[in-house]
Every structure is written in structure tokens, then in C-alpha cells.
N, C-alpha and C. Protein backbone atom coordinates (compact mmCIF):
# COMPACT_ATOMS: atom_id res chain seq x y z
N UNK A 1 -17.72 11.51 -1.86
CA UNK A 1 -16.76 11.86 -0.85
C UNK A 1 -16.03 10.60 -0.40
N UNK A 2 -14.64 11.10 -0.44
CA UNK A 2 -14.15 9.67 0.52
C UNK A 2 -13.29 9.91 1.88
N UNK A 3 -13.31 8.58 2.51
CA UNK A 3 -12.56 9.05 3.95
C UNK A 3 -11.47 7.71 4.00
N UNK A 4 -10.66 7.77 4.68
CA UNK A 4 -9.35 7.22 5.33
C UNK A 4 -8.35 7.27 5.94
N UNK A 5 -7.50 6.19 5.59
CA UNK A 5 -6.66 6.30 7.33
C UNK A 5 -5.55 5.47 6.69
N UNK A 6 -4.14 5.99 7.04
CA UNK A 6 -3.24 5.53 6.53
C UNK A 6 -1.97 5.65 7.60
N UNK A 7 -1.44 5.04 7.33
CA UNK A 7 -0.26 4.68 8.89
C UNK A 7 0.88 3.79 7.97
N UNK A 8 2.66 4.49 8.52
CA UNK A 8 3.26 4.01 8.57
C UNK A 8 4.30 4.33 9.22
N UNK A 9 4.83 2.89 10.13
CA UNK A 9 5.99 3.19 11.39
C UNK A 9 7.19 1.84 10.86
N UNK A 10 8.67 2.44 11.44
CA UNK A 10 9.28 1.52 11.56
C UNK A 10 9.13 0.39 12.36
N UNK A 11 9.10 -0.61 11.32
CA UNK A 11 9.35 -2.35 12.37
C UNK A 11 10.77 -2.86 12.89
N UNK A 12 11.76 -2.55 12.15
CA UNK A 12 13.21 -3.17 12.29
C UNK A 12 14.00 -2.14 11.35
N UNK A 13 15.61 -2.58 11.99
CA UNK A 13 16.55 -1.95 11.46
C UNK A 13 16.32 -1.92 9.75
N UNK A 14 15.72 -1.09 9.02
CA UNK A 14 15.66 -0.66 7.62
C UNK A 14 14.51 -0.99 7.18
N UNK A 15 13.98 -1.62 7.81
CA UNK A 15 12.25 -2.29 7.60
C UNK A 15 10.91 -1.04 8.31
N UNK A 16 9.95 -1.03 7.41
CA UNK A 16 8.89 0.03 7.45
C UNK A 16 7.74 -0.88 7.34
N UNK A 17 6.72 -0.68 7.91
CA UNK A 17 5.85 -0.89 7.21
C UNK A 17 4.84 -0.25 7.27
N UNK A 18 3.38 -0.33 6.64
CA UNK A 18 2.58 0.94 5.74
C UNK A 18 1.29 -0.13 5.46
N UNK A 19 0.16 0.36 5.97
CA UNK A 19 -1.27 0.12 5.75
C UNK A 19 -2.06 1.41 5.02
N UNK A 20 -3.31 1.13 4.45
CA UNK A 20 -4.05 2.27 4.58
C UNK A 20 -5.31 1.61 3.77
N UNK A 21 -6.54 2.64 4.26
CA UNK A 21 -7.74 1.94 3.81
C UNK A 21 -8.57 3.25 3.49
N UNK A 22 -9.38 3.22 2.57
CA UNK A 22 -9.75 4.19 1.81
C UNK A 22 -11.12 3.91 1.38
N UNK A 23 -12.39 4.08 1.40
CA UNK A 23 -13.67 4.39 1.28
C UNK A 23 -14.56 5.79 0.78
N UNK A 24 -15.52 5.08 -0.23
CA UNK A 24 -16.38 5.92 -0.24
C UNK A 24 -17.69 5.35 -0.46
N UNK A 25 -19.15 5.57 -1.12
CA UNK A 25 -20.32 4.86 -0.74
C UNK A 25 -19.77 3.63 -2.26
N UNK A 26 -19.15 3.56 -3.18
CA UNK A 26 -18.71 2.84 -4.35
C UNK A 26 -17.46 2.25 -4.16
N UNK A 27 -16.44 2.72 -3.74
CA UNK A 27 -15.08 2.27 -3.30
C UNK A 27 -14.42 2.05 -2.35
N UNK A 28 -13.72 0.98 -2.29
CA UNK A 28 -12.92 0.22 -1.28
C UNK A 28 -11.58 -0.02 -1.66
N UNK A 29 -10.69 0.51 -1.28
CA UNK A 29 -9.35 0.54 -1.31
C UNK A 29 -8.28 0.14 -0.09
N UNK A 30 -7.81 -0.93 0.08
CA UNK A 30 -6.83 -1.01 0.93
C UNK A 30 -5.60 -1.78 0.75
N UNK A 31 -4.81 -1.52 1.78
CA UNK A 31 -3.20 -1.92 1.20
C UNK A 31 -2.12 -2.64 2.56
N UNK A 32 -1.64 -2.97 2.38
CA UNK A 32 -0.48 -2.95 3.78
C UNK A 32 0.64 -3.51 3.09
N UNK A 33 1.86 -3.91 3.29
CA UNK A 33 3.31 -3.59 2.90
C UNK A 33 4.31 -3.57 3.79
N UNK A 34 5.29 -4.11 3.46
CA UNK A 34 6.64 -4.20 4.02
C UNK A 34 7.84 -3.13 3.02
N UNK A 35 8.57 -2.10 3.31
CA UNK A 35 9.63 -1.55 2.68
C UNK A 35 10.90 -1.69 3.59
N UNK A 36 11.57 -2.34 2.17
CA UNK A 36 13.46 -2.71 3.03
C UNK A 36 14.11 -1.80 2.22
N UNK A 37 14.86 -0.98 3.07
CA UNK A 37 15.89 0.27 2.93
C UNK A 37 16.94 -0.31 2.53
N UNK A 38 17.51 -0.15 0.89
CA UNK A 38 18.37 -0.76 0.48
C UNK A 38 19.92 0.17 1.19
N UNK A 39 19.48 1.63 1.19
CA UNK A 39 20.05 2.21 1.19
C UNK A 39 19.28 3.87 1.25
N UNK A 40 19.57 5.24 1.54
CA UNK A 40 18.91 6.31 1.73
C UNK A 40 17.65 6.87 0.26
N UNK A 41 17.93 5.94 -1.00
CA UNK A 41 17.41 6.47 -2.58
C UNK A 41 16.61 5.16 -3.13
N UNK A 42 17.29 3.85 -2.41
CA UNK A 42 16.24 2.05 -2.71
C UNK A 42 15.62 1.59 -1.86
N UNK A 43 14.98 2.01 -1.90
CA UNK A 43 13.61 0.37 -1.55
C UNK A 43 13.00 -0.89 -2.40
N UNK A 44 13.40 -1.75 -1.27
CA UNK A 44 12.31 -2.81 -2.22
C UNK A 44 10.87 -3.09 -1.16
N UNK A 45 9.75 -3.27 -1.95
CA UNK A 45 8.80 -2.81 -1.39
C UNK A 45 7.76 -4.51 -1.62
N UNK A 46 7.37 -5.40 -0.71
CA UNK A 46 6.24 -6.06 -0.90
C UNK A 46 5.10 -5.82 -0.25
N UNK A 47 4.06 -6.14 -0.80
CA UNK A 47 2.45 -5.30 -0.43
C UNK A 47 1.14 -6.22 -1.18
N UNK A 48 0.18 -6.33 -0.55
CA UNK A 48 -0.68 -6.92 -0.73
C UNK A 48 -2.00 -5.16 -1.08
N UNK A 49 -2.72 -5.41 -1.78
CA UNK A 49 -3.62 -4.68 -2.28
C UNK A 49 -4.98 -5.12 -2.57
N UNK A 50 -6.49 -4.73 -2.00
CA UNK A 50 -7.24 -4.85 -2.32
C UNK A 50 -8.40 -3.53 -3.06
N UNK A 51 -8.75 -3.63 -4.43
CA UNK A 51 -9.58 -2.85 -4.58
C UNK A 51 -10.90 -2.96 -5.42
N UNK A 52 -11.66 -2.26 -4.94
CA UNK A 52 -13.40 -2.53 -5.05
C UNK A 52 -13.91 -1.63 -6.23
N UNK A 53 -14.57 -0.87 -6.59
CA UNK A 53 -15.41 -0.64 -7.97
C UNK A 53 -16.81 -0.90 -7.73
N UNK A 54 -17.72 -0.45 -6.85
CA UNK A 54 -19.07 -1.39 -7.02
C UNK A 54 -19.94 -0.47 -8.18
N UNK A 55 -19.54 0.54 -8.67
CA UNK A 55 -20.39 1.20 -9.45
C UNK A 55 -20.19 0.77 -10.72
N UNK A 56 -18.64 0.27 -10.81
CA UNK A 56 -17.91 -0.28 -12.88
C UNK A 56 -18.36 -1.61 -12.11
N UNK A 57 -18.69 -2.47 -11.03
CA UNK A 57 -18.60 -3.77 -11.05
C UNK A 57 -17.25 -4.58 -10.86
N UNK A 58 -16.09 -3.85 -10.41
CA UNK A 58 -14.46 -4.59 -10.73
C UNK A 58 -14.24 -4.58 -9.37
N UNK A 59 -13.24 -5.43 -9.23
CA UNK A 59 -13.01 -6.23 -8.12
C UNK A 59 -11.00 -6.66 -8.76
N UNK A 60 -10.51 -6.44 -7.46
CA UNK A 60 -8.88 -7.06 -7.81
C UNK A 60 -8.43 -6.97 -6.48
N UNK A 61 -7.57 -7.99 -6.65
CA UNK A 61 -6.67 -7.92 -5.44
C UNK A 61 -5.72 -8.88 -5.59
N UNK A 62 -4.67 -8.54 -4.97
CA UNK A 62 -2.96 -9.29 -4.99
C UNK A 62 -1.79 -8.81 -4.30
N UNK A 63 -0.66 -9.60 -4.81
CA UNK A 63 -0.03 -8.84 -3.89
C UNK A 63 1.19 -8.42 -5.36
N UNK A 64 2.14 -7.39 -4.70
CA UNK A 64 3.00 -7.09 -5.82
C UNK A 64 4.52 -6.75 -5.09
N UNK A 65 5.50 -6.63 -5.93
CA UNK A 65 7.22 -6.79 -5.32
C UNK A 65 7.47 -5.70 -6.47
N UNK A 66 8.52 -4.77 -5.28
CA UNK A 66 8.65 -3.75 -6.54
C UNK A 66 9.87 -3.14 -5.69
N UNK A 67 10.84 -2.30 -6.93
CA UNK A 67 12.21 -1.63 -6.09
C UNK A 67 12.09 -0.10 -6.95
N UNK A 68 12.10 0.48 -5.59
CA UNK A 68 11.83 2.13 -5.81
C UNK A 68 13.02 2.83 -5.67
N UNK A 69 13.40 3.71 -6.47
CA UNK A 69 14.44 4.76 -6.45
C UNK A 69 14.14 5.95 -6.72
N UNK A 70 14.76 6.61 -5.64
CA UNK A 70 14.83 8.26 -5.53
C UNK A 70 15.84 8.83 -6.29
N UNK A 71 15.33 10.04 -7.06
CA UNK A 71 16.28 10.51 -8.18
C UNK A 71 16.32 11.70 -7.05
């Protein structure tokens, strides 16, 4: 079973930002992020990510830059 909690509110004119953390008795998942409104269909999105695995043993975390479009 897993449980979590995820939240996101505007910070500034076109700016969002977005956490969330995610658990179960093996996994650990969490995130937080900045999204800039290029426009109503682009975002560009930076975010830091951590995630756990204790049952495969894996472990990662970083951060990543990415531009999203709505079709």
C-alpha cells in the first residue's frame, strides 16, 4: 500500500510550483519543482527528484529541465 501528499500553488506571475512525496514500507518517492508558463500549451519545468527502491536495492536522485506542450 502506498500513501501521499502532493501540493501545487501559484508563486508569481506564470510561475507554479509543485512538491509531492510518496511512500510505502519499500518506496520513497519525492519531488518539488518550479513551472514557467510560456504561454496557455508551454511550460518549462525545473525539478529536483528523489527515489528509493529498498526491495531492488536502487537509489537516484537529481534534478532535471524539461519543456512541456499541450496538444
Amino acid at each position: 500500500m502506498f500513501g501521499g501528499i502532493a501540493y501545487k500553488a501559484a508563486i508569481a506571475n506564470n510561475v507554479d510550483g509543485y512538491a509531492s512525496y510518496i511512500r510505502s514500507s519499500n518506496v520513497e518517492d519525492g519531488k518539488v519543482g518550479l513551472n514557467y508558463h510560456l504561454n496557455n500549451n508551454a511550460t518549462v519545468d525545473l525539478g529536483y527528484r528523489y527515489f528509493e527502491n529498498e526491495g531492488l536495492g536502487f537509489k537516484a536522485k537529481g534534478t532535471s529541465v524539461g519543456v512541456n506542450y499541450k496538444f
